[in-house]
Protein backbone atom coordinates (compact mmCIF):
# COMPACT_ATOMS: atom_id res chain seq x y z
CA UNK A 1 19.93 -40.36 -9.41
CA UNK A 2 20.40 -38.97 -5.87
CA UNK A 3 16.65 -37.90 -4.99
CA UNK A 4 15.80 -36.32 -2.53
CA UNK A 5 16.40 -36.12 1.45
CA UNK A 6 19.74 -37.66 2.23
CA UNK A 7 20.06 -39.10 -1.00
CA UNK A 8 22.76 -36.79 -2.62
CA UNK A 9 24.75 -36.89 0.25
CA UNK A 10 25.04 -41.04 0.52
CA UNK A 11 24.86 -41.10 -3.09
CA UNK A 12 28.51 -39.32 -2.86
CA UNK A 13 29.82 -41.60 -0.73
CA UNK A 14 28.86 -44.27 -2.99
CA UNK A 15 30.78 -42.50 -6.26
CA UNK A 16 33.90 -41.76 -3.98
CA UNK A 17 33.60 -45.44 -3.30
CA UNK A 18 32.96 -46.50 -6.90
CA UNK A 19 35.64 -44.16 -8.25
CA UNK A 20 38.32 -45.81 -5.82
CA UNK A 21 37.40 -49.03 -7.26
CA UNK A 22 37.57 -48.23 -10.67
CA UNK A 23 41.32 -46.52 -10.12
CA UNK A 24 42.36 -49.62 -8.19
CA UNK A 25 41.06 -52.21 -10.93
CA UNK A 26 41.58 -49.68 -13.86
CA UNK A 27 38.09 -49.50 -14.92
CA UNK A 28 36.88 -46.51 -16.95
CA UNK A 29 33.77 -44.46 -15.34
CA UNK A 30 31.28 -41.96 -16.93
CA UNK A 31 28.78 -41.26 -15.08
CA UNK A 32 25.93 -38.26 -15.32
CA UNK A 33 23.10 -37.46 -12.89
CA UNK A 34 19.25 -37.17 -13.31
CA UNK A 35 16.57 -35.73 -11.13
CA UNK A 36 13.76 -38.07 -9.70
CA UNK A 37 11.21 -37.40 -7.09
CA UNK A 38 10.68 -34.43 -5.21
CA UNK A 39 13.29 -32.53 -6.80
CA UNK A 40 12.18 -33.43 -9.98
CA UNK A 41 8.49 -32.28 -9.81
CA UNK A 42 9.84 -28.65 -7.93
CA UNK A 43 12.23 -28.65 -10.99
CA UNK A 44 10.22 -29.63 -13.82
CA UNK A 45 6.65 -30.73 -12.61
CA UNK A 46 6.79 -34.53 -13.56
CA UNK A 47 9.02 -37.13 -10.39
CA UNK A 48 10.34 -38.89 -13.43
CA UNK A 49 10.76 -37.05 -16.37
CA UNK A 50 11.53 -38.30 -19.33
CA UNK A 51 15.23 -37.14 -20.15
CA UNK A 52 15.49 -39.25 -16.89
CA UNK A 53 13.95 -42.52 -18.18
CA UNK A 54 16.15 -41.64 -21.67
CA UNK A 55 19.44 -41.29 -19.80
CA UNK A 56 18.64 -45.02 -17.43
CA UNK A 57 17.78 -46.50 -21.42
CA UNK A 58 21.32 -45.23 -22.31
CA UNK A 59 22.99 -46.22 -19.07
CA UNK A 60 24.58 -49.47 -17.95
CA UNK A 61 23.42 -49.03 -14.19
CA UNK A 62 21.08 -46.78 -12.38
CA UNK A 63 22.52 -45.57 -8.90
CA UNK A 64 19.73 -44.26 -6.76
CA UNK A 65 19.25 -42.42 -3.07
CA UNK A 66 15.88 -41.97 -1.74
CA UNK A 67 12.78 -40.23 -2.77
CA UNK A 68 10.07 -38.14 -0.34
CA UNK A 69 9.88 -34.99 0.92
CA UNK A 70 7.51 -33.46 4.36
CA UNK A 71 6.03 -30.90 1.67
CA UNK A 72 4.17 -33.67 -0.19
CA UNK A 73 3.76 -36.00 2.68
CA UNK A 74 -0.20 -35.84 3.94
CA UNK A 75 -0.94 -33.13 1.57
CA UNK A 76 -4.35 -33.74 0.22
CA UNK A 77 -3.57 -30.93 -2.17
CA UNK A 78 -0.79 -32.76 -3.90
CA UNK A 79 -1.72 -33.78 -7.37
CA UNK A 80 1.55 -35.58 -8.06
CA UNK A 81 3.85 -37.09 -5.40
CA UNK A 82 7.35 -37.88 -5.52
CA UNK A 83 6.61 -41.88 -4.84
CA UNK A 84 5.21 -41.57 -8.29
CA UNK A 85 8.24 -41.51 -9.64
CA UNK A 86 9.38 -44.21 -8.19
CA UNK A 87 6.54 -46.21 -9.63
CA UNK A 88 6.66 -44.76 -12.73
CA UNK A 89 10.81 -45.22 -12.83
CA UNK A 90 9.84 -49.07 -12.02
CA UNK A 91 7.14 -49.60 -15.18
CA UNK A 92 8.41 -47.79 -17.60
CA UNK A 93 12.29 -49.75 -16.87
CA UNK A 94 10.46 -53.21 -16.54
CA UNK A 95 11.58 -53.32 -12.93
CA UNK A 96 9.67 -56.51 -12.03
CA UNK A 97 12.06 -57.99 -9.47
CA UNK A 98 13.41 -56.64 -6.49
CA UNK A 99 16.26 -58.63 -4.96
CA UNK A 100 17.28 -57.37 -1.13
CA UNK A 101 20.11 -59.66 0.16
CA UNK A 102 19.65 -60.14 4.48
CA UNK A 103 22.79 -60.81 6.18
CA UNK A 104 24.43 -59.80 9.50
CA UNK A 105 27.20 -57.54 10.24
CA UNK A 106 28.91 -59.43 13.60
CA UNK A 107 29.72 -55.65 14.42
CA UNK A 108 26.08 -55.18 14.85
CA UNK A 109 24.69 -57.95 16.29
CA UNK A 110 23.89 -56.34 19.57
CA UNK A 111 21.78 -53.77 17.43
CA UNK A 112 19.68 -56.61 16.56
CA UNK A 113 16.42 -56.53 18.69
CA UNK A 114 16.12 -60.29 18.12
CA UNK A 115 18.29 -62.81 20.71
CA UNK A 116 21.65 -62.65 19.10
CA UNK A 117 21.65 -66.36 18.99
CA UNK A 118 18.62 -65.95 16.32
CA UNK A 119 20.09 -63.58 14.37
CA UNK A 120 24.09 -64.50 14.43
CA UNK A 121 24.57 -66.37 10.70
CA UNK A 122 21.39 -64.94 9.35
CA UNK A 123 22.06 -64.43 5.38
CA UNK A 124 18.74 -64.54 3.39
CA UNK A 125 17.34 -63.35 0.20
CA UNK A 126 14.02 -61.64 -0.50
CA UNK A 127 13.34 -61.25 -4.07
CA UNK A 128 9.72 -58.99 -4.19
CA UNK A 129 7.89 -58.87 -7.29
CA UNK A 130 7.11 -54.91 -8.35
CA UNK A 131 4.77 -53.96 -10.93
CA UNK A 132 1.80 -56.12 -10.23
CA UNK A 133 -0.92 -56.58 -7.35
CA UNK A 134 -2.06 -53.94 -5.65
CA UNK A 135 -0.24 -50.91 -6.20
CA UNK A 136 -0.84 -50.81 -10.37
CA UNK A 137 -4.14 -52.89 -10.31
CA UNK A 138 -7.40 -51.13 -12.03
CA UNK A 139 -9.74 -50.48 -10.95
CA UNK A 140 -8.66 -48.58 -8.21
CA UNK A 141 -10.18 -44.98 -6.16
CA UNK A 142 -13.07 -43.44 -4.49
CA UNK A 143 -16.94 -43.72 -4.46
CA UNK A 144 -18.47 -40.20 -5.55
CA UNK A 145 -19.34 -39.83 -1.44
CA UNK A 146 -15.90 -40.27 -1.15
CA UNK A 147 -16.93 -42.47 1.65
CA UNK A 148 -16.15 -45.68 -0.11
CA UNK A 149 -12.18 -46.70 -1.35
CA UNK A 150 -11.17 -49.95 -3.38
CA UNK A 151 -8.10 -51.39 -4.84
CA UNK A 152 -8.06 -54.44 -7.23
CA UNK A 153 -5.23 -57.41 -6.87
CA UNK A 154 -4.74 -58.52 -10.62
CA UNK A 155 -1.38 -60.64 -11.42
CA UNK A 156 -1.16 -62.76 -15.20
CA UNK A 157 0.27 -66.08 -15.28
CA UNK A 158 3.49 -64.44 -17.30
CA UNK A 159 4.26 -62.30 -14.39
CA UNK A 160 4.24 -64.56 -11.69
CA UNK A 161 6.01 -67.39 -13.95
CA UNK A 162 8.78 -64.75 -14.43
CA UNK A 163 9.91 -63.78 -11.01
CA UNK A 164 9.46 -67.44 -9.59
CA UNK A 165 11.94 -68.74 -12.17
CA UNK A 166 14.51 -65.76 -11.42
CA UNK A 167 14.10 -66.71 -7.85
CA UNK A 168 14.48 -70.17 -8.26
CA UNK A 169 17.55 -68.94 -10.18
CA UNK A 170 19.28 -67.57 -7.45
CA UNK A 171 18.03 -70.08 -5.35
CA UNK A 172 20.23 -72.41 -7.11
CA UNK A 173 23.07 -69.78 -6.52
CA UNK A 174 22.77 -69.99 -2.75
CA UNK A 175 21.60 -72.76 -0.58
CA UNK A 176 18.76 -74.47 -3.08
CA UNK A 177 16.15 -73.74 -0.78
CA UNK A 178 12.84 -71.22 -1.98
CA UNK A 179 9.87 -70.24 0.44
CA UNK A 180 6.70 -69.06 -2.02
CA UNK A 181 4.92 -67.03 0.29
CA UNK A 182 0.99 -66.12 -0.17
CA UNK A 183 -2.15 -65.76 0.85
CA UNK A 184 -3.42 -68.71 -0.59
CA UNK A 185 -6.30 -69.82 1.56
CA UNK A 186 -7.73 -66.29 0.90
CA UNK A 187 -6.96 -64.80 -2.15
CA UNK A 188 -7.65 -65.71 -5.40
CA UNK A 189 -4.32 -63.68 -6.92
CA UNK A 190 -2.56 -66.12 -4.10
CA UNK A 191 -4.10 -69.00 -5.62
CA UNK A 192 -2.58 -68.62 -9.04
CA UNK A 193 0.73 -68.07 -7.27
CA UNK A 194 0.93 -71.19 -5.69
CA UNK A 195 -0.87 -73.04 -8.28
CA UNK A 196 2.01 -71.93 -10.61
CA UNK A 197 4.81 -71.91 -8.46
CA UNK A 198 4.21 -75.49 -7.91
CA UNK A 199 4.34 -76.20 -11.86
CA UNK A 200 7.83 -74.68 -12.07
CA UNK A 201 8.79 -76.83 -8.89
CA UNK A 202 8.55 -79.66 -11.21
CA UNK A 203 11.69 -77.92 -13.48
CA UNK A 204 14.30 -77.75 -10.14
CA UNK A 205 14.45 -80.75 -8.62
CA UNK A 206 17.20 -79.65 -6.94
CA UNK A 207 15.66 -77.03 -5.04
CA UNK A 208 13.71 -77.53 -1.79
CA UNK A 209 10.59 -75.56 -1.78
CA UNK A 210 8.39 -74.85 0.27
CA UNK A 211 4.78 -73.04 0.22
CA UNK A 212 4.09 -70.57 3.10
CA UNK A 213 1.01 -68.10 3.92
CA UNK A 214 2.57 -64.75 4.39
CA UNK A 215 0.99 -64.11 8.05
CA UNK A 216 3.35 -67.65 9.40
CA UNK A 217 6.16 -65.95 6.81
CA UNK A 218 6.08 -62.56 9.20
CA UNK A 219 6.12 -65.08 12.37
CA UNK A 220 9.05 -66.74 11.25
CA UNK A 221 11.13 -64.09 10.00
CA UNK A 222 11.26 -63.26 13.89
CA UNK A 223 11.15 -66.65 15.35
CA UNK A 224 13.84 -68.09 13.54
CA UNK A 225 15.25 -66.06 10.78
CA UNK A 226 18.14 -68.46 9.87
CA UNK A 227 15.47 -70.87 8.57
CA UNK A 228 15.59 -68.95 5.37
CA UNK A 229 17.48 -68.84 1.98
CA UNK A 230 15.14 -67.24 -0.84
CA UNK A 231 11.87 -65.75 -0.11
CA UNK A 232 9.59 -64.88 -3.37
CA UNK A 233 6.17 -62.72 -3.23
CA UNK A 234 3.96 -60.74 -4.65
CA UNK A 235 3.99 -56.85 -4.84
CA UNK A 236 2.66 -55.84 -1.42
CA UNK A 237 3.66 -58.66 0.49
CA UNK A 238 7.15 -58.07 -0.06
CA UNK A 239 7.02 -54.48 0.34
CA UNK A 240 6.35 -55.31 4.10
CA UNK A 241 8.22 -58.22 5.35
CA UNK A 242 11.40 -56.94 3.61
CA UNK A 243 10.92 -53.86 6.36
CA UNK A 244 10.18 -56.49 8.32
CA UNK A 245 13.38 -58.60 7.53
CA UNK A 246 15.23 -55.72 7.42
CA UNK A 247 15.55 -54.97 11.21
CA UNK A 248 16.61 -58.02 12.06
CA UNK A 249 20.69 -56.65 10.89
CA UNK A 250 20.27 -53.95 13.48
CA UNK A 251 19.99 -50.64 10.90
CA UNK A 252 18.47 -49.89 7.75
CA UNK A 253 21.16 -47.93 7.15
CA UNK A 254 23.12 -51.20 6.20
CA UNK A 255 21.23 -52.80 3.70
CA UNK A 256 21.59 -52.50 0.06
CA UNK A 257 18.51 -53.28 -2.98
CA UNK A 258 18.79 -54.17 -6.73
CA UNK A 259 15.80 -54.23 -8.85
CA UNK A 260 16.10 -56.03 -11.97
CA UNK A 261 14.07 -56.29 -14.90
CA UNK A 262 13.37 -55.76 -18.65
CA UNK A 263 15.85 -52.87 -19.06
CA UNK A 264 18.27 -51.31 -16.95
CA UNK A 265 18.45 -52.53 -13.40
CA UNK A 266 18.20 -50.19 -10.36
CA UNK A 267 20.59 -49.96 -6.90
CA UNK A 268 19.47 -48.32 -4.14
CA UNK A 269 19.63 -48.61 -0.22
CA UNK A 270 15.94 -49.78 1.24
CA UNK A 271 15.81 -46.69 3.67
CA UNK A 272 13.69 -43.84 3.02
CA UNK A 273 15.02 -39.92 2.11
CA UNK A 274 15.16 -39.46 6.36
CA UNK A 275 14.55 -35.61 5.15
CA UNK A 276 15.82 -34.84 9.38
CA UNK A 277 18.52 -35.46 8.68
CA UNK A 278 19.19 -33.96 5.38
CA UNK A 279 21.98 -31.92 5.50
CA UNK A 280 23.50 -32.30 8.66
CA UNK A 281 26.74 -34.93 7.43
CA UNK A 282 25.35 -38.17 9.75
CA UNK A 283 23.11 -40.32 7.51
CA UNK A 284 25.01 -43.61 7.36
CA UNK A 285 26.22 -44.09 3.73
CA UNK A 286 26.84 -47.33 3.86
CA UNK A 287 23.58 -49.10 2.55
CA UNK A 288 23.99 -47.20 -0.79
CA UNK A 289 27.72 -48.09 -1.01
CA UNK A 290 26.86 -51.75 -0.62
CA UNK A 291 24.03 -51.15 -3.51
CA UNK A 292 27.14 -50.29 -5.53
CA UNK A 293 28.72 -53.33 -4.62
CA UNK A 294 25.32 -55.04 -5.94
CA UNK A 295 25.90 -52.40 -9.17
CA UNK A 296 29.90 -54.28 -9.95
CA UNK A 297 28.33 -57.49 -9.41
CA UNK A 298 24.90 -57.89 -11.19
CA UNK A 299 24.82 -55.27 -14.17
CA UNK A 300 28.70 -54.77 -14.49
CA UNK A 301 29.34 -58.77 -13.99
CA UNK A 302 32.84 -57.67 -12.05
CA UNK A 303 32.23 -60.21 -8.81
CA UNK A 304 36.02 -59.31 -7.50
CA UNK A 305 35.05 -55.39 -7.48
CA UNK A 306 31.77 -55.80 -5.35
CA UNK A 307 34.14 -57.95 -3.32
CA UNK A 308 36.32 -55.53 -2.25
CA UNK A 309 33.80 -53.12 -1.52
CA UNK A 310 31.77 -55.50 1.17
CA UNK A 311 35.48 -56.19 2.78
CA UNK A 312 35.86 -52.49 2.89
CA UNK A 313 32.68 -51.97 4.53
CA UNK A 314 33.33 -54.67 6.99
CA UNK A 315 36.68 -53.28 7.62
CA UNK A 316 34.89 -49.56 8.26
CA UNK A 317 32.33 -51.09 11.00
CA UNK A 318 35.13 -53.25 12.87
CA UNK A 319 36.82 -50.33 13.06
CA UNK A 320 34.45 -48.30 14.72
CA UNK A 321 34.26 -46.07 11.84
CA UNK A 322 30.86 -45.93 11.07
CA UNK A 323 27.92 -43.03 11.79
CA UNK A 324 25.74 -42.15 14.90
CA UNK A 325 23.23 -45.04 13.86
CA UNK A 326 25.42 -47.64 14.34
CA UNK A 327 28.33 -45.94 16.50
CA UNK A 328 28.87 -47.54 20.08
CA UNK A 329 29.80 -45.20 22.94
CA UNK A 330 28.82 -42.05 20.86
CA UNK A 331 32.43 -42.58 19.12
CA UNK A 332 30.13 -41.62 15.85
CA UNK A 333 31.90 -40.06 12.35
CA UNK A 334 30.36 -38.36 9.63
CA UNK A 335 28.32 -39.48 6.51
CA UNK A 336 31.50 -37.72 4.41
CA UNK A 337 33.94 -39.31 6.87
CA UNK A 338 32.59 -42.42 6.83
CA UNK A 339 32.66 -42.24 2.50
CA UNK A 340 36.33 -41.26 2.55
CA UNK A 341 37.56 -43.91 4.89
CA UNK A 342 35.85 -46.80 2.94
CA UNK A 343 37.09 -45.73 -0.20
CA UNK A 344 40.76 -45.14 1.01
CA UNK A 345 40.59 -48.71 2.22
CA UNK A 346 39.97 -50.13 -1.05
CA UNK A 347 43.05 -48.23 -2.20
């Protein structure tokens, strides 16, 4: 599903890169595309229509761009937005869990705007939960005045049981250490978090864990980074110190999301549609061809494919060949450019 903005364009880049692994370790691909978004209401009326949702049900993997568009963006007149489809793509898939790996490129570690002794080293794992709290809680609108707006917080022990044990999971994958973070001397929803994240404690011994409120969590990210392994939160929460976290690499253009679920799970780069830039060949690809490394490795279980992908990107940026985002002394290539070298490499 390309989306909108700069998503077709970096979503190529990620099938060229896809396709060269396939030929290399003679893997069959079929693939078919779907509209989403912005693109999707202009087309049809509805961000995510439903011989979308029927073709991710039939699929294996969902690759995905961005979604947005200026024409809906602080339009009171909108009825339906293109972030609705997100949302919507995310219920109706069981998307509960969004994983966003943190690492640094040594490439880019003067991009950082952290010290680059806080950020060299830095590999962390933020694992947001997605279709609770805040954003699908009821009630939720206006007062008739129109003066008056409320949202409602609601989370149920069996959705907060379910992402803490897939993040003590990967926890156990990594490092064994898992930082809760809440609100827990506030909010009620927080309270039930920690109150049940400390019950599953009891089941991995292994793991270290600690308990953290998410205001020290945003502190910390900065301060000292390295510190973590696996972060787990609620809904909003994670929506903002995964932004947060992802700055610290030096681009959102380099960092790659999976979100897993019920049905079939989702990769797509963290950055936004960037609708400047749509069109114009210099959106850095390389975010969504790392979420297809994420794609060979979680839904397609092929660990040596998503391998050779991240060494391919890695070659790309020590070789300077990378776009204007990331390119030092305005030695910048193309979003197409940058596609064709990455994939040739893994030939």
């Amino acid at each position: 599903m390309p989306g909108d903005g700069i998503g077709p364009e970096i979503v190529a880049q990620a099938i060229k890169v896809v396709q060269a692994v396939c030929e290399k370790y003679n893997h069959t691909l079929v693939s078919r595309e779907a509209l989403v978004g912005a693109c999707a209401i202009n087309a049809v009326g509805n961000p995510y229509p439903d011989e979308t949702h029927a073709l991710c049900m039939d699929s294996d993997a969902v690759l995905f761009g961005a979604i947005g568009s200026p024409e809906y963006d602080n339009n009171p007149a909108a009825k339906v937005r293109p972030e609705q489809g997100l949302l919507a793509m995310r219920k109706r898939l069981g998307l509960y869990a969004n994983i966003r790996p943190v690492m640094t490129f040594p490439s880019l570690i003067h991009q950082s705007p952290l010290r680059a002794d806080l950020v060299q080293g830095v590999d962390l794992m933020c694992i947001r939960e997605l279709t609770g709290g805040l954003y699908f809680g009821r009630p939720q609108g206006r007062s008739e005045d129109g003066n008056t707006a409320y949202d409602t917080c609601v989370y149920s022990r069996a959705e907060i049981e379910r992402i803490v044990r897939l993040a003590y999971d990967y926890a156990l994958k990594r490092r064994r250490k898992l930082t809760v973070v809440d609100k827990a001397n506030v909010l009620a929803t927080s309270r039930l978090w920690r109150q049940i994240a400390q019950e599953i404690a009891q089941d991995y011994p292994e793991v270290e864990t600690e308990y953290m409120f998410v205001d020290n969590a945003a502190m910390r990210l900065i301060q000292w980074p390295g510190s973590f392994d696996v972060l787990v939160t609620e809904n909003m929460f994670g929506d903002i110190l995964t932004d947060e976290a992802s700055v610290i690499t030096g681009s959102l253009g380099m960092l790659p999301s999976a979100s897993v679920g019920e049905h079939t799970s989702v990769f797509e780069p963290i950055h936004g549609s960037y609708p400047q830039a749509t069109g114009k060949n210099i959106a850095n690809p390389l975010a969504t061809i790392l979420s297809a490394a994420l794609m060979f490795e979680y839904a397609f279980h092929l660990p040596d494919e998503g391998r050779a992908i991240r060494d391919a990107v890695t070659a790309s940026m020590d070789a300077g060949v990378v776009t204007e985002d990331i390119a030092r002394d305005g030695n910048a290539c193309s979003t197409s450019k940058v596609g064709d070298w990455v994939a040739e490499h893994i030939l």
